[in-house]
N, C-alpha and C. Protein backbone atom coordinates (compact mmCIF):
# COMPACT_ATOMS: atom_id res chain seq x y z
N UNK A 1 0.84 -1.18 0.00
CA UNK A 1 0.00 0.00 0.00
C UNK A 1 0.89 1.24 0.00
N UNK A 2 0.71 2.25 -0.51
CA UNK A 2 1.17 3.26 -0.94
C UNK A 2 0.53 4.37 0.39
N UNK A 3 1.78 4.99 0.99
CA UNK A 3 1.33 5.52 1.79
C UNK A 3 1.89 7.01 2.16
N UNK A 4 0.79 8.10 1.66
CA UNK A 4 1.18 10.03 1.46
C UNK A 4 1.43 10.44 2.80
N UNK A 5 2.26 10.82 3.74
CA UNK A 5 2.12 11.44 4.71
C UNK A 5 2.55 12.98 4.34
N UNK A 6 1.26 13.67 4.96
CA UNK A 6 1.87 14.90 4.57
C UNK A 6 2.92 15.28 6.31
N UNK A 7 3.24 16.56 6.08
CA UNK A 7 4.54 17.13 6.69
C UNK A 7 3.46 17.67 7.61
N UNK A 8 3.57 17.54 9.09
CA UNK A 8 2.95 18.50 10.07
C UNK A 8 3.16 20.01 10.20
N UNK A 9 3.77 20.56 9.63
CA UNK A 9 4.35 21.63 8.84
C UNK A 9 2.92 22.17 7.87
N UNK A 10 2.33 21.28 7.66
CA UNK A 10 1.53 21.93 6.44
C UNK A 10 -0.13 21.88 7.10
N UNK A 11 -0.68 23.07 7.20
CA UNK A 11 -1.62 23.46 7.68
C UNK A 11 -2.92 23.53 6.58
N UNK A 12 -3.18 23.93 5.53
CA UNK A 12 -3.98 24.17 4.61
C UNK A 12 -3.46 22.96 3.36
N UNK A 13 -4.16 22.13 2.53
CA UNK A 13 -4.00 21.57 1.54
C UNK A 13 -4.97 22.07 0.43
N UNK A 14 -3.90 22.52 -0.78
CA UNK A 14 -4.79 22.55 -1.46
C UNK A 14 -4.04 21.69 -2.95
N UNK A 15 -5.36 21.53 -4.18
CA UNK A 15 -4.83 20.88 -5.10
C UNK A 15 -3.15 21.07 -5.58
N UNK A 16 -2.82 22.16 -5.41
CA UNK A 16 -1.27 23.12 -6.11
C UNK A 16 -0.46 22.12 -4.59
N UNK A 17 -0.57 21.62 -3.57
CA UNK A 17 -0.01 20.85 -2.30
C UNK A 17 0.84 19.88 -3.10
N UNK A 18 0.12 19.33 -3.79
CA UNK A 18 0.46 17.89 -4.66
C UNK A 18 1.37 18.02 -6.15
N UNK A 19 1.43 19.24 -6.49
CA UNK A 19 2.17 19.51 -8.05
C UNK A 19 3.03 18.69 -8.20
N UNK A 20 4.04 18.46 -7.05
CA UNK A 20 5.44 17.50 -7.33
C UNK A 20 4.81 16.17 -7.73
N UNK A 21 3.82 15.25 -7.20
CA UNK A 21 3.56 14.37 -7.41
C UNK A 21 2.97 14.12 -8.67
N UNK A 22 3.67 13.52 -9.44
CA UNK A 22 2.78 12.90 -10.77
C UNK A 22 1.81 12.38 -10.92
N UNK A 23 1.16 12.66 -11.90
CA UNK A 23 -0.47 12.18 -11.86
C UNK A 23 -0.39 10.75 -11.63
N UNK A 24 0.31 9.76 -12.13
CA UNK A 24 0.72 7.87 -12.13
C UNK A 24 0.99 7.86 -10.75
N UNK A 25 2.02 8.87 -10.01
CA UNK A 25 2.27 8.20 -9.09
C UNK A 25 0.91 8.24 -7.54
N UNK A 26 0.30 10.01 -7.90
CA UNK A 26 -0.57 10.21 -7.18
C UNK A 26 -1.98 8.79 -7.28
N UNK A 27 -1.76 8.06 -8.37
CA UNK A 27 -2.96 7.15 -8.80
C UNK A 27 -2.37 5.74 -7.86
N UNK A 28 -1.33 5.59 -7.28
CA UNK A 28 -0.71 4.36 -6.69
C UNK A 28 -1.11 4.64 -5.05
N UNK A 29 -1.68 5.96 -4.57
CA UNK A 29 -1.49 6.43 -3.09
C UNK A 29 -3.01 5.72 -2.90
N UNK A 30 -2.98 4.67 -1.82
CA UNK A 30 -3.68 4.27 -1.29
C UNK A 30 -4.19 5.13 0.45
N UNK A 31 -3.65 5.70 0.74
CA UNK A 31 -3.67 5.82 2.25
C UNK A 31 -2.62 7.30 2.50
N UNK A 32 -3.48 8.51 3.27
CA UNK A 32 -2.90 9.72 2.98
C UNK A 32 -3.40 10.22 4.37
N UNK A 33 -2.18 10.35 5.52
CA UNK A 33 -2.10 10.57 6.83
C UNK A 33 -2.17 12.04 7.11
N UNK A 34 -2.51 12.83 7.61
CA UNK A 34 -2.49 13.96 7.90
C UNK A 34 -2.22 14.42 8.74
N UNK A 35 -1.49 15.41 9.38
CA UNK A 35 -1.17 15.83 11.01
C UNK A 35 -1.41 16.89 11.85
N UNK A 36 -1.15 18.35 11.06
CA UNK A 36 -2.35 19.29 11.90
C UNK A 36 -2.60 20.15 10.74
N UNK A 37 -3.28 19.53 9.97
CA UNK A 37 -3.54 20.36 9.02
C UNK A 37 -5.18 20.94 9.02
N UNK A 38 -5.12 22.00 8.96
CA UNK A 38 -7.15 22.45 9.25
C UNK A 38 -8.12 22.97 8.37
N UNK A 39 -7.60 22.72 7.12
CA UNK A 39 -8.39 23.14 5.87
C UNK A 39 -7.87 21.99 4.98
N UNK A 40 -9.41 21.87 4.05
CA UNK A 40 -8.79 21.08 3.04
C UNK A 40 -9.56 21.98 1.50
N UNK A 41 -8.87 22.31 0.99
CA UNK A 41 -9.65 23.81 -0.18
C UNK A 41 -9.77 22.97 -1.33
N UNK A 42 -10.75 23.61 -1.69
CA UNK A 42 -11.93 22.84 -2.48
C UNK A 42 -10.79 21.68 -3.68
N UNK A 43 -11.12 20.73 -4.28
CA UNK A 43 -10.91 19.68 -5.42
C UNK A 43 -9.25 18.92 -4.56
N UNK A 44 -8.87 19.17 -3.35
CA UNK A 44 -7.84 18.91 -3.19
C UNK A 44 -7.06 17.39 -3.10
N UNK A 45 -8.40 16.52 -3.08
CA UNK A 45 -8.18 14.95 -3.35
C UNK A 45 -8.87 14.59 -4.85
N UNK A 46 -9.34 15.45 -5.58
CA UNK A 46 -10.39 15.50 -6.38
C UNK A 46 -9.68 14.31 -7.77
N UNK A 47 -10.45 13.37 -8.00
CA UNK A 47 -9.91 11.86 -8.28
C UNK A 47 -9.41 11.34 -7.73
N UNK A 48 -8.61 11.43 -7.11
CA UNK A 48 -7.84 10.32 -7.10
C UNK A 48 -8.43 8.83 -6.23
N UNK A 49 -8.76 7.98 -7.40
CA UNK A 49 -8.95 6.99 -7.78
C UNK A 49 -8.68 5.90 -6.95
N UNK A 50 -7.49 5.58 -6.45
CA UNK A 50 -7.00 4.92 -5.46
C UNK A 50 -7.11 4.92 -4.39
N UNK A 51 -7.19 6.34 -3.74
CA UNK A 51 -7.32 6.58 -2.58
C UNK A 51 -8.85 6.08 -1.50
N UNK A 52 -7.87 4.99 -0.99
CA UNK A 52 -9.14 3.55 -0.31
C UNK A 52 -9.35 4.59 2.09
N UNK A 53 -8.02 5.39 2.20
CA UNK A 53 -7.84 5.53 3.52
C UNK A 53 -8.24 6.98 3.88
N UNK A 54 -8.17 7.82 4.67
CA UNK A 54 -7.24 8.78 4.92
C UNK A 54 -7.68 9.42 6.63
N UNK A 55 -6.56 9.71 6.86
CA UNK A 55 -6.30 9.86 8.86
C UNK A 55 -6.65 11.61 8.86
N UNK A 56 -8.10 11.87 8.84
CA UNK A 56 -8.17 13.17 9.21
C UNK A 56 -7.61 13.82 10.46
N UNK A 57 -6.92 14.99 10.70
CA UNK A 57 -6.65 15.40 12.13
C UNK A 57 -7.74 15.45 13.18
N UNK A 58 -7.55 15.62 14.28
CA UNK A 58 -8.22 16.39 14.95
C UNK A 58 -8.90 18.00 15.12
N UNK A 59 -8.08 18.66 14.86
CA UNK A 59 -7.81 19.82 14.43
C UNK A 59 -8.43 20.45 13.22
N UNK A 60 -9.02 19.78 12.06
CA UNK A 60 -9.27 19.60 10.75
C UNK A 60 -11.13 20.49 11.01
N UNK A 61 -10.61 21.77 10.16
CA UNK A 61 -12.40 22.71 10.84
C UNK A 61 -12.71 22.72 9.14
N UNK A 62 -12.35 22.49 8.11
CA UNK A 62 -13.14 22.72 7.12
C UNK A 62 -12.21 21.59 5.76
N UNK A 63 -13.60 20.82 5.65
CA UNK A 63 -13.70 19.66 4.26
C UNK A 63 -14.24 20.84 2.77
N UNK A 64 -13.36 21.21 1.76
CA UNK A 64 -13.75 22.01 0.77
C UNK A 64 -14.54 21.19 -0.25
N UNK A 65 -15.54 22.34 -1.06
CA UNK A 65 -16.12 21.63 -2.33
C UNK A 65 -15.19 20.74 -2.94
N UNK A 66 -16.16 19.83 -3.26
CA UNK A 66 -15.25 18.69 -4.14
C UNK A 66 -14.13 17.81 -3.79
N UNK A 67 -13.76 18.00 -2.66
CA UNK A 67 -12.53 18.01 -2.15
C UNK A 67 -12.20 15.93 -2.43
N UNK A 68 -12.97 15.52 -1.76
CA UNK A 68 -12.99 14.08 -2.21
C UNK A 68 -14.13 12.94 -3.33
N UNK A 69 -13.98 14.87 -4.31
CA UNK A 69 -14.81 14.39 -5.31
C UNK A 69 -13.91 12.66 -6.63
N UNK A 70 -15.00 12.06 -6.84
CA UNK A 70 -14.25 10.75 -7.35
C UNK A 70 -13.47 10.10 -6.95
N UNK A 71 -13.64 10.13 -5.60
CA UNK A 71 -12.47 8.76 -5.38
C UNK A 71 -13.32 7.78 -4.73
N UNK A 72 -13.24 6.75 -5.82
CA UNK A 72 -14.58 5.91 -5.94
C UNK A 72 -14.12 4.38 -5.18
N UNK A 73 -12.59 4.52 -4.79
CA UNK A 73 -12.66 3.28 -4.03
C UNK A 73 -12.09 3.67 -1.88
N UNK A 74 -12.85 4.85 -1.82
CA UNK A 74 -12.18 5.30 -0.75
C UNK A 74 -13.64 4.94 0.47
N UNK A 75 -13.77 4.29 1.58
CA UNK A 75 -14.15 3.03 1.88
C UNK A 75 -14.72 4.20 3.11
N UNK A 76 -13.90 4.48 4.30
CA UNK A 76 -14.61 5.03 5.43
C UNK A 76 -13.69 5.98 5.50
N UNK A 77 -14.21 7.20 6.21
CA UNK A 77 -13.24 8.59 6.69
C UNK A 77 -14.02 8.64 8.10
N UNK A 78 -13.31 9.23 8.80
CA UNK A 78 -13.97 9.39 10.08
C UNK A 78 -13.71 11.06 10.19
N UNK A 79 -14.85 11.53 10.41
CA UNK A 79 -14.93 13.09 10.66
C UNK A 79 -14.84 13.87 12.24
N UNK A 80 -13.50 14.48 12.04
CA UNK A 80 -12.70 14.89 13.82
C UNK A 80 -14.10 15.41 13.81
N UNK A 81 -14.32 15.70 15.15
CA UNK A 81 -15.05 16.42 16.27
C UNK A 81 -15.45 17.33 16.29
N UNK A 82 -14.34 18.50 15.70
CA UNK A 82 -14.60 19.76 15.66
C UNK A 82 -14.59 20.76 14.37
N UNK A 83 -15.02 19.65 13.61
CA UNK A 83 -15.07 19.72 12.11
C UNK A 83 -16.26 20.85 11.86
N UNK A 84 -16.13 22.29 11.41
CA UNK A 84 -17.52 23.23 11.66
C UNK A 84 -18.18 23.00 9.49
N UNK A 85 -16.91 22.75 8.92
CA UNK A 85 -17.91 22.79 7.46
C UNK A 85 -17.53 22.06 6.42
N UNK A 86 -18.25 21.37 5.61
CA UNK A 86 -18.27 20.38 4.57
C UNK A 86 -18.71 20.97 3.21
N UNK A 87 -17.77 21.16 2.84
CA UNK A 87 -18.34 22.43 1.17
C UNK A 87 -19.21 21.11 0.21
N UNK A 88 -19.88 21.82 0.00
CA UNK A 88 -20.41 21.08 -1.38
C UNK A 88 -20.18 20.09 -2.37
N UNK A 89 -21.06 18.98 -2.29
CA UNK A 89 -20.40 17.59 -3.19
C UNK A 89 -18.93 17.09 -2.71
N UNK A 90 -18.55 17.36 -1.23
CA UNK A 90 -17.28 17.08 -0.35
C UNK A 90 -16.81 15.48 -1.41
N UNK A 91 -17.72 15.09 -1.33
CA UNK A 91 -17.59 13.62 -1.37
C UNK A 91 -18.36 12.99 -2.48
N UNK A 92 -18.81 13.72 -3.47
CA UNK A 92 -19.83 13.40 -4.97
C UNK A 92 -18.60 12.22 -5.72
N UNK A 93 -19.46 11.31 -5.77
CA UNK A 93 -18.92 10.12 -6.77
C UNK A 93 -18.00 8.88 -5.87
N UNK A 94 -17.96 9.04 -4.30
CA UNK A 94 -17.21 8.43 -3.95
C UNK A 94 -18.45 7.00 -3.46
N UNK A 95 -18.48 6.34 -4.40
CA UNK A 95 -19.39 5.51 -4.68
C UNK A 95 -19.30 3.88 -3.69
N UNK A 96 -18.26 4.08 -3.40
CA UNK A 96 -17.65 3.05 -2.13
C UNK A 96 -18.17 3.11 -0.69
N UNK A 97 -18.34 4.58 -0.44
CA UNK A 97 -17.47 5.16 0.74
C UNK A 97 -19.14 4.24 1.41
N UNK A 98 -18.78 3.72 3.05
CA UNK A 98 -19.16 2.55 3.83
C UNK A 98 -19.55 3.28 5.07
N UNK A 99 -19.06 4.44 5.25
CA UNK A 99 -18.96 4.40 6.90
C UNK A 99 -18.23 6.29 6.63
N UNK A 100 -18.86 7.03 7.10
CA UNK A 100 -18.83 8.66 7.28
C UNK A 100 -18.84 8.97 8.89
């Protein structure tokens, strides 16, 4: 399993987060850990295809539009606590997903 940890260092993710990563290789990331990061701005997982995991923070106050738009084999997310907003179609097409 292919596994993204981002840097606790990084507070906001957005799509431009990922540029270094190639589209092939971003399609192999199964499982994408997070550490205090508290925004996720809008399309910022948006496909990716593979992505079956991911370890929201605690800390984590806003899911952006689209953000885990199409990722159609991504299974359960568990939503921190103090999570205040979920933009629009957060999660449109994730046709798997088991457990919110």
């Amino acid at each position: 399993m292919e596994v993204l940890v981002v840097p606790s260092t990084i507070k906001i993710l957005s799509p431009g987060s990922f540029i270094n990563i190639p589209k092939q290789d971003q399609k192999k990331i199964r499982k994408v850990v997070l550490h205090n990061c508290i925004e996720i701005i809008d399309d910022a997982f948006d496909d990716w295809e593979s992505l079956e995991d991911i370890n929201l923070p605690q800390g984590l106050k806003k899911i952006g539009e689209y953000s885990f738009r199409c990722c159609s084999n991504l299974k359960n997310i568990v939503l921190p606590y103090g999570l205040r907003e979920i933009g629009n179609q957060a999660f449109r097409g994730c046709v798997n997903l088991e457990k919110l």
